[in-house]
C-alpha atoms as a PDB file:
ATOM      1  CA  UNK A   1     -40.585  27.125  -4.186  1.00  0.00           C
ATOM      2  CA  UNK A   2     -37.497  26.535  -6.447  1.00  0.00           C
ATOM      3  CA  UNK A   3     -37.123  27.357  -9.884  1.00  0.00           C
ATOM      4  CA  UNK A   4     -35.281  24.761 -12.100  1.00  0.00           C
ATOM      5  CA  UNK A   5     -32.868  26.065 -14.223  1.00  0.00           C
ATOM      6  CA  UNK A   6     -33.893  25.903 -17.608  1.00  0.00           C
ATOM      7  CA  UNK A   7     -37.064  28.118 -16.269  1.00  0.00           C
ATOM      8  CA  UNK A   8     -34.450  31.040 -15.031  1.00  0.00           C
ATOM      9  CA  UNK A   9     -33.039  31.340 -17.805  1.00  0.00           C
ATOM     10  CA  UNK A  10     -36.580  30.885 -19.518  1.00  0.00           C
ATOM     11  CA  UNK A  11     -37.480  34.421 -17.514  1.00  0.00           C
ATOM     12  CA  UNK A  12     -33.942  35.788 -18.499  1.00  0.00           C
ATOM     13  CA  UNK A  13     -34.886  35.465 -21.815  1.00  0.00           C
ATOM     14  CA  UNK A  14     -38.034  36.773 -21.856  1.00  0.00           C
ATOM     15  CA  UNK A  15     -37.004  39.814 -19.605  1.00  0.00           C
ATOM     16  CA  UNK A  16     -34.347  40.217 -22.395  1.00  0.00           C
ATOM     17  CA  UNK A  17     -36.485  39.919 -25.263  1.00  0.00           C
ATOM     18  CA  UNK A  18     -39.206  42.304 -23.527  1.00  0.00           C
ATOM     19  CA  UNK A  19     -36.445  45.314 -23.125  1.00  0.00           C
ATOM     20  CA  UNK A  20     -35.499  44.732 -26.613  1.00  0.00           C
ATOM     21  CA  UNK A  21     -38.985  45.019 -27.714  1.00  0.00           C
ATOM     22  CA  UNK A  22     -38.838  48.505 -25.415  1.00  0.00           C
ATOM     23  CA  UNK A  23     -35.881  49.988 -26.900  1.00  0.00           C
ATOM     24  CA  UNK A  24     -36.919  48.780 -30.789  1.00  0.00           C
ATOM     25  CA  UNK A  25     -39.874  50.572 -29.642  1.00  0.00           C
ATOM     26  CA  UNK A  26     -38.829  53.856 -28.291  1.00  0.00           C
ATOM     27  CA  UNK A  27     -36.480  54.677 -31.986  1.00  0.00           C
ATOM     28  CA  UNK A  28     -37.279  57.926 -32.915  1.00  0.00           C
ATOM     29  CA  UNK A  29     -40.039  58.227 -30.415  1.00  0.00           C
ATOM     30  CA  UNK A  30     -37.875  59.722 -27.265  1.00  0.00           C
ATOM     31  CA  UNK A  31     -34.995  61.293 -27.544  1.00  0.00           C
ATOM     32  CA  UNK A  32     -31.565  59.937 -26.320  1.00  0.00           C
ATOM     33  CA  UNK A  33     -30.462  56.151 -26.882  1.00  0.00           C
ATOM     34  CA  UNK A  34     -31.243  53.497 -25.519  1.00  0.00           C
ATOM     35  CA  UNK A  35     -29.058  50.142 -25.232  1.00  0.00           C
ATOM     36  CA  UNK A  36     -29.818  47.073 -22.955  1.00  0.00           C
ATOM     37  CA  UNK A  37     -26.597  46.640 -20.078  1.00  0.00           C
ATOM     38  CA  UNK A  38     -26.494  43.597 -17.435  1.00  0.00           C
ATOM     39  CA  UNK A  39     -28.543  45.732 -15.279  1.00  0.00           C
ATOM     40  CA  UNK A  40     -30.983  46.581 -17.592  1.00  0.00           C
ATOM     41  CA  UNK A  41     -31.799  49.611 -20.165  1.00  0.00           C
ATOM     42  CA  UNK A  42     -29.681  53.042 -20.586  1.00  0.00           C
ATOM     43  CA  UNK A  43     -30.570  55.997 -21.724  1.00  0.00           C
ATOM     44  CA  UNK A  44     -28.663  58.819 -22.433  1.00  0.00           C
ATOM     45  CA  UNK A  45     -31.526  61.262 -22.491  1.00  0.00           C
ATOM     46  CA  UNK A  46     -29.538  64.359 -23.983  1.00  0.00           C
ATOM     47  CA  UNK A  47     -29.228  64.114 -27.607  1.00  0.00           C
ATOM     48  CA  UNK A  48     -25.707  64.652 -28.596  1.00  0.00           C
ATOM     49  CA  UNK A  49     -24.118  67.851 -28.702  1.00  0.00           C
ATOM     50  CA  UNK A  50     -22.156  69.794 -31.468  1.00  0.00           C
ATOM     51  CA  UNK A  51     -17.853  68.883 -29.399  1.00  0.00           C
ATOM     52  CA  UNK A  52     -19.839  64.991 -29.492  1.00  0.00           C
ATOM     53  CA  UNK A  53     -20.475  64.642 -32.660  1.00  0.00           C
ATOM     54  CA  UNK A  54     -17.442  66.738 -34.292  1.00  0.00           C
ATOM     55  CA  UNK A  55     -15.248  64.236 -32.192  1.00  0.00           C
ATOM     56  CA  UNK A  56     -17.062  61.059 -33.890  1.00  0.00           C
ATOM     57  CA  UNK A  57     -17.253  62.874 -36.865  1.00  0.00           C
ATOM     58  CA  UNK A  58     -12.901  63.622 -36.841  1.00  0.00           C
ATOM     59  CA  UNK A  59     -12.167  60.372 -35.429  1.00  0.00           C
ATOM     60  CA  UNK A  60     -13.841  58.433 -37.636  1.00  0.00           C
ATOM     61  CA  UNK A  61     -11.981  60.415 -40.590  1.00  0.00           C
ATOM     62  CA  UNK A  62      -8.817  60.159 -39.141  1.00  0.00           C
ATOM     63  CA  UNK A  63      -9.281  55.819 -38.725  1.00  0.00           C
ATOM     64  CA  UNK A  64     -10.399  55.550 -41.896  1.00  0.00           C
ATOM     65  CA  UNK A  65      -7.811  57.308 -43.992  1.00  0.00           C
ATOM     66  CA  UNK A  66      -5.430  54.990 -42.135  1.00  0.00           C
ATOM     67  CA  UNK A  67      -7.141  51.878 -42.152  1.00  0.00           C
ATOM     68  CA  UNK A  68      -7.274  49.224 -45.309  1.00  0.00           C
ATOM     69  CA  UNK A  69     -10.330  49.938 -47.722  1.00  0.00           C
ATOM     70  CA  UNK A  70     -12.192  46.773 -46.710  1.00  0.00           C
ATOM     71  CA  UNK A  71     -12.633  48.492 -42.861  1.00  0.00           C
ATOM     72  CA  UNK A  72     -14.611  51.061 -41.943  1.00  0.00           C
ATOM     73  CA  UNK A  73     -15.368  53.209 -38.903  1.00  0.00           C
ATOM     74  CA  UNK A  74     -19.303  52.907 -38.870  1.00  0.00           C
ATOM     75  CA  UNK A  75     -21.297  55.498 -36.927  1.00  0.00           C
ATOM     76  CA  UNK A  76     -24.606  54.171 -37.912  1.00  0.00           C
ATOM     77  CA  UNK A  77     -27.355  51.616 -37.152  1.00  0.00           C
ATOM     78  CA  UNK A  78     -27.720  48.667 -36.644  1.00  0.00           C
ATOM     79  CA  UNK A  79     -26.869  48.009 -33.049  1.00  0.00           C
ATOM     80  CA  UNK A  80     -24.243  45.401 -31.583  1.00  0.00           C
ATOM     81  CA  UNK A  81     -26.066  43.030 -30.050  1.00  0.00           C
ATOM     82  CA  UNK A  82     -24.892  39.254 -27.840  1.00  0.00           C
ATOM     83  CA  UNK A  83     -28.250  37.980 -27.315  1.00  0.00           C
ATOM     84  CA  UNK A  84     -26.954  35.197 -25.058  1.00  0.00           C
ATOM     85  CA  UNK A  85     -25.507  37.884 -23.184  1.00  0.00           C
ATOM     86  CA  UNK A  86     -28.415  39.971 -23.221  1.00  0.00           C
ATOM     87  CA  UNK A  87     -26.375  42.852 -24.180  1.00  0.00           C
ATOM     88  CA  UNK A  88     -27.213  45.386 -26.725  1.00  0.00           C
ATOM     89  CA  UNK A  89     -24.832  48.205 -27.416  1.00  0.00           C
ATOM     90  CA  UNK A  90     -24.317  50.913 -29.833  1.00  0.00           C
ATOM     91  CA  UNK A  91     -21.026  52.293 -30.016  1.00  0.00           C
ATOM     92  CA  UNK A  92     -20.510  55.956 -31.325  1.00  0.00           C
ATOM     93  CA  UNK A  93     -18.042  54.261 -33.779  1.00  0.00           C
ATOM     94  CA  UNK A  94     -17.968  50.835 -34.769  1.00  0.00           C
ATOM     95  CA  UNK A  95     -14.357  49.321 -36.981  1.00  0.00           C
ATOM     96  CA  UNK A  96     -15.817  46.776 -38.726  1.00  0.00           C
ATOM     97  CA  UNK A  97     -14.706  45.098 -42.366  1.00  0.00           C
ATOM     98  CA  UNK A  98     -17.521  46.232 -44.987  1.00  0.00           C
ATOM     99  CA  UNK A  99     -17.928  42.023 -45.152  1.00  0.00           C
ATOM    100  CA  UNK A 100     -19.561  41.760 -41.963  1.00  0.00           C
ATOM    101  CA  UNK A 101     -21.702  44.397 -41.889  1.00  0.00           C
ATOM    102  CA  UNK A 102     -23.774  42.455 -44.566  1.00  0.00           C
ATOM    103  CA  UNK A 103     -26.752  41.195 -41.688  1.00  0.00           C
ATOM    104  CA  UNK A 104     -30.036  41.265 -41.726  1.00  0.00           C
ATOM    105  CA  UNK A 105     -30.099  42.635 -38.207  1.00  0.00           C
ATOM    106  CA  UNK A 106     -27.793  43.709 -35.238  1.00  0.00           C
ATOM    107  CA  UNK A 107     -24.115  43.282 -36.211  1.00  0.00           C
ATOM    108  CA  UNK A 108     -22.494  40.560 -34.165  1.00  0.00           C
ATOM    109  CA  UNK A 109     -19.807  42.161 -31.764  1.00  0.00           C
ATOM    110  CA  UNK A 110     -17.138  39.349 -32.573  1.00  0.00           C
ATOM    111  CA  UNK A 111     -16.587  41.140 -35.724  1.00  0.00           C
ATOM    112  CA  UNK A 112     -16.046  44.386 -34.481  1.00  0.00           C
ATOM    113  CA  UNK A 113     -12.346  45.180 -34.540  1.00  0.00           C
ATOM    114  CA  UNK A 114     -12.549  47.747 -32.186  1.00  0.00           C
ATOM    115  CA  UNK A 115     -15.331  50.274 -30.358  1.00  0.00           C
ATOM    116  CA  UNK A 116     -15.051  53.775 -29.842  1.00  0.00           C
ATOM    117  CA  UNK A 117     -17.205  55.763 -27.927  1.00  0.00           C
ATOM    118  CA  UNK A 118     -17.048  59.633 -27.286  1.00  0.00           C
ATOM    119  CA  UNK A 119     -18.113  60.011 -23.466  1.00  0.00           C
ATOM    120  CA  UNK A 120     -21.650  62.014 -23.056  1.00  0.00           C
ATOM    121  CA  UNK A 121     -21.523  65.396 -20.427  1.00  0.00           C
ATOM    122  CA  UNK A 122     -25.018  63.545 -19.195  1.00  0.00           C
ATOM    123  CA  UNK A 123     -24.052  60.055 -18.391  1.00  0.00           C
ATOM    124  CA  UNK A 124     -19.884  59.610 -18.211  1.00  0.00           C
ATOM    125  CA  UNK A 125     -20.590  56.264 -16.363  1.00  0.00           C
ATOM    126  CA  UNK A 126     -22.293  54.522 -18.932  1.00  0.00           C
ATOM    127  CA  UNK A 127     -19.020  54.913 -21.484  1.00  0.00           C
ATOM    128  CA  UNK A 128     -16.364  54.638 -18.144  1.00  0.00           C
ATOM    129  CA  UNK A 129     -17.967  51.868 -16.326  1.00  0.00           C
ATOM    130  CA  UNK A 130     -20.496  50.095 -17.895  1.00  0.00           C
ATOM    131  CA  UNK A 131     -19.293  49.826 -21.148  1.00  0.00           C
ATOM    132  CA  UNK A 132     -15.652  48.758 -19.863  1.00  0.00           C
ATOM    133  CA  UNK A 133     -17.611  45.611 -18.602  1.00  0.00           C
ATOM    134  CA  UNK A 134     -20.126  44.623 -21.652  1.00  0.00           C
ATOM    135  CA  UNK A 135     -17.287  45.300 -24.681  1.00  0.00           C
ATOM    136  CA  UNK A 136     -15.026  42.277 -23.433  1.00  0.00           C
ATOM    137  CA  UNK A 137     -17.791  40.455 -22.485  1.00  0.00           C
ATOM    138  CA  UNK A 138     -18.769  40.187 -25.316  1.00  0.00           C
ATOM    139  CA  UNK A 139     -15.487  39.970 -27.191  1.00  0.00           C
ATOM    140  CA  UNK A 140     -14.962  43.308 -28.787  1.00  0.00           C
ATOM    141  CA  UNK A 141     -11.074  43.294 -28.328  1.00  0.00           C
ATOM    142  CA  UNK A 142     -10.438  46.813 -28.346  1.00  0.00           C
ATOM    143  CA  UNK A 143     -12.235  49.925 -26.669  1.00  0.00           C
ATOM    144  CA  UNK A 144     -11.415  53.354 -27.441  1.00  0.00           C
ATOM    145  CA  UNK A 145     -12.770  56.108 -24.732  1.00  0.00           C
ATOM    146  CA  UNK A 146     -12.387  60.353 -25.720  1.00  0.00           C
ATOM    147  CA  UNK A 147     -13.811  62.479 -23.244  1.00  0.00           C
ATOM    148  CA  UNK A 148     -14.678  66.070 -24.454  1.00  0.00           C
ATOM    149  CA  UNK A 149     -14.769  66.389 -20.333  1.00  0.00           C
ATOM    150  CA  UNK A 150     -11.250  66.533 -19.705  1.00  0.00           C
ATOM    151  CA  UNK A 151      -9.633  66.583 -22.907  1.00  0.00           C
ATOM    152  CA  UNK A 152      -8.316  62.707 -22.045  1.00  0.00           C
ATOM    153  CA  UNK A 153      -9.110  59.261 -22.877  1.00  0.00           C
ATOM    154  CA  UNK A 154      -8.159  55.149 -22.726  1.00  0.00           C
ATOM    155  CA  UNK A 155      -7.406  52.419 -25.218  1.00  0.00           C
ATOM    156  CA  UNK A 156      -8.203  49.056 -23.366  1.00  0.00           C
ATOM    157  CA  UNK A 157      -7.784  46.166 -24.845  1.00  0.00           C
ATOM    158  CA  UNK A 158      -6.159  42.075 -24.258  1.00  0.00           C
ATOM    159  CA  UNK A 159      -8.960  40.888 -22.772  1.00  0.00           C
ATOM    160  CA  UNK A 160      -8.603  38.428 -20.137  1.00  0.00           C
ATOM    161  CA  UNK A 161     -10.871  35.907 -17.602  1.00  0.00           C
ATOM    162  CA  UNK A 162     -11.382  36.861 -14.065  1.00  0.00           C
ATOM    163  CA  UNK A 163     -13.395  35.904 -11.008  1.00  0.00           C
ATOM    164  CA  UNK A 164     -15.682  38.988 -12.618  1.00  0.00           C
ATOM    165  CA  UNK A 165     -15.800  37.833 -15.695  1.00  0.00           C
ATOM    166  CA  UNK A 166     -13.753  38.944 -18.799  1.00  0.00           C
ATOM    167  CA  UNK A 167     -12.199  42.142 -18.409  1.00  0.00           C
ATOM    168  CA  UNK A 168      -9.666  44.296 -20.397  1.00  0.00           C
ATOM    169  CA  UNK A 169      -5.873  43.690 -19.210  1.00  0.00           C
ATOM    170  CA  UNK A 170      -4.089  46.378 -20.845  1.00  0.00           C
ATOM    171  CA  UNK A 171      -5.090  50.445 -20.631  1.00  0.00           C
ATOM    172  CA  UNK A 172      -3.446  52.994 -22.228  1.00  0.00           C
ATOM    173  CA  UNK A 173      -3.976  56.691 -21.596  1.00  0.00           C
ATOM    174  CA  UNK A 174      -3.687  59.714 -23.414  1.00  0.00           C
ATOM    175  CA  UNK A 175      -4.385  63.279 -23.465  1.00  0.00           C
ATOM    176  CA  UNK A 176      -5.606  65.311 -26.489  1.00  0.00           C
ATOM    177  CA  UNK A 177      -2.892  66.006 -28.676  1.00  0.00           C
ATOM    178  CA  UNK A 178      -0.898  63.418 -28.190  1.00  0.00           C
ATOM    179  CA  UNK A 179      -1.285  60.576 -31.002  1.00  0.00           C
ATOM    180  CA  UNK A 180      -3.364  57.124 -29.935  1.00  0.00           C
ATOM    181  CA  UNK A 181      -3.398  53.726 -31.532  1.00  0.00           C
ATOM    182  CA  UNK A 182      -6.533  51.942 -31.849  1.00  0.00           C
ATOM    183  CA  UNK A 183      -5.471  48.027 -32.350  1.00  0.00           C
ATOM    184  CA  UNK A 184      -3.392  48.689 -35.649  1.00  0.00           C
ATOM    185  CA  UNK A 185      -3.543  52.324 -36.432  1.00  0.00           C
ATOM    186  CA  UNK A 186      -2.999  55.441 -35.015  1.00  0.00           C
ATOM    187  CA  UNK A 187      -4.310  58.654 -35.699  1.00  0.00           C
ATOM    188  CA  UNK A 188      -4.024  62.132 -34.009  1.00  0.00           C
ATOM    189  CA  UNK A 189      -6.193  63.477 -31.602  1.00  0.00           C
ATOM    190  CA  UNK A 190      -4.969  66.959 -32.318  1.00  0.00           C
ATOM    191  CA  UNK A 191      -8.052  69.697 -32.465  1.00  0.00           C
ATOM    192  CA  UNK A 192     -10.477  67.595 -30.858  1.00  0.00           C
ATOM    193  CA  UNK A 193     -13.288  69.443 -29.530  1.00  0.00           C
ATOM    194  CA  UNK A 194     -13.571  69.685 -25.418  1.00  0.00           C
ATOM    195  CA  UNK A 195     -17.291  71.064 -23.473  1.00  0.00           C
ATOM    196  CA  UNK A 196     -17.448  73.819 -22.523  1.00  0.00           C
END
C-alpha cells in the first residue's frame, strides 16, 4: 500500500494538531513545560529553579534597559509556534516589538528578534541541541544560550541552508563576566547566578 502525498501530510497534521491539543491540555495540570520539537513533545519535568529564573529575570533587565522602548524581552505566554513546521516553542525570553505581540494566539516566530533561553540542570539537550535546530528553522535569527552549568554560553545567529536544513552559521562564545551582544545590544553577564 502507498500513501499519496497529500494524505502524509494529512496524518502530519493531525499528529501535529493532536500533540498540540496534549500540551494545551497538560497547562497547569503537570508540572514542567511542554513544547512540540520535530521528534515530538518535551518536557522539562523540573520546574525551574531559583539561579534559572534570577538569570531570566537579570537578563531580561539588562536587554531591556538597552533596547528601544517599542522592544521588549517577554518571559511570558503565549508560545512561539510554526504550525507548518509543526514546531511549538517557548523560549525563556522572547525580544519581540510590543506591535507584534498583539495576536490572538501563539506569537509568530518571524517576529521574534532574538530567543534566549537559560539551559535547565534536567534537560541541557533540549536548549543545546534541539533548540539549535527548531529556532532557524523557523526563522528566529538570533539564539542566545546561558548555562548556570558551567558559567558559559553561545550567541548563534546568520542563519543559513544546508543539506540539514537551515542552520545557524555564526557562534559566538562567552563566559560569565565577560559582556555578550544579542543581535544589536549588549549587556553584561556579570553576577549571573551558576547551580550549585
Amino acid at each position: 500500500m502507498s500513501i499519496a502525498p497529500d494524505d502524509a501530510r494529512r496524518d502530519t497534521q493531525y499528529l501535529y494538531r493532536t500533540m498540540r491539543e496534549f500540551v494545551q491540555s497538560m497547562d497547569d495540570t503537570l508540572p514542567g513545560k511542554f513544547e512540540i520539537t520535530k521528534e515530538g513533545i518535551v518536557h522539562d519535568m523540573m520546574a525551574p529553579v531559583g539561579p534559572h529564573e534570577l538569570t531570566t529575570l537579570r537578563v531580561r533587565k539588562r536587554l531591556e534597559k538597552v533596547m528601544p522602548e517599542e522592544l521588549v524581552a517577554h518571559t511570558g505566554t503565549p508560545d512561539v509556534e510554526a504550525e507548518a513546521e509543526h514546531i511549538m516553542r517557548h523560549p525563556d525570553i522572547m525580544v519581540i516589538a510590543e506591535a507584534d505581540m498583539e495576536v490572538p494566539a501563539s506569537f509568530d516566530p518571524r517576529t521574534l528578534i532574538a530567543a534566549v533561553e537559560i539551559v535547565s540542570r534536567s534537560n541541557p539537550d533540549n536548549d543545546w541541541v534541539s533548540k539549535m535546530r527548531d529556532y532557524p528553522l523557523l526563522g528566529i535569527p538570533v539564539y542566545a544560550i546561558f548555562d548556570p552549568r558551567t558559567g558559559s554560553g553561545a550567541v548563534l545567529s546568520d542563519i543559513h541552508p544546508t543539506p540539514n536544513g537551515p542552520r545557524y552559521a555564526t557562534r559566538k562564545d562567552f563566559v560569565y563576566g565577560e559582556d555578550v551582544t544579542i543581535a544589536d545590544w549588549t549587556i553584561s553577564t556579570e553576577g549571573l547566578p551558576r547551580y550549585a
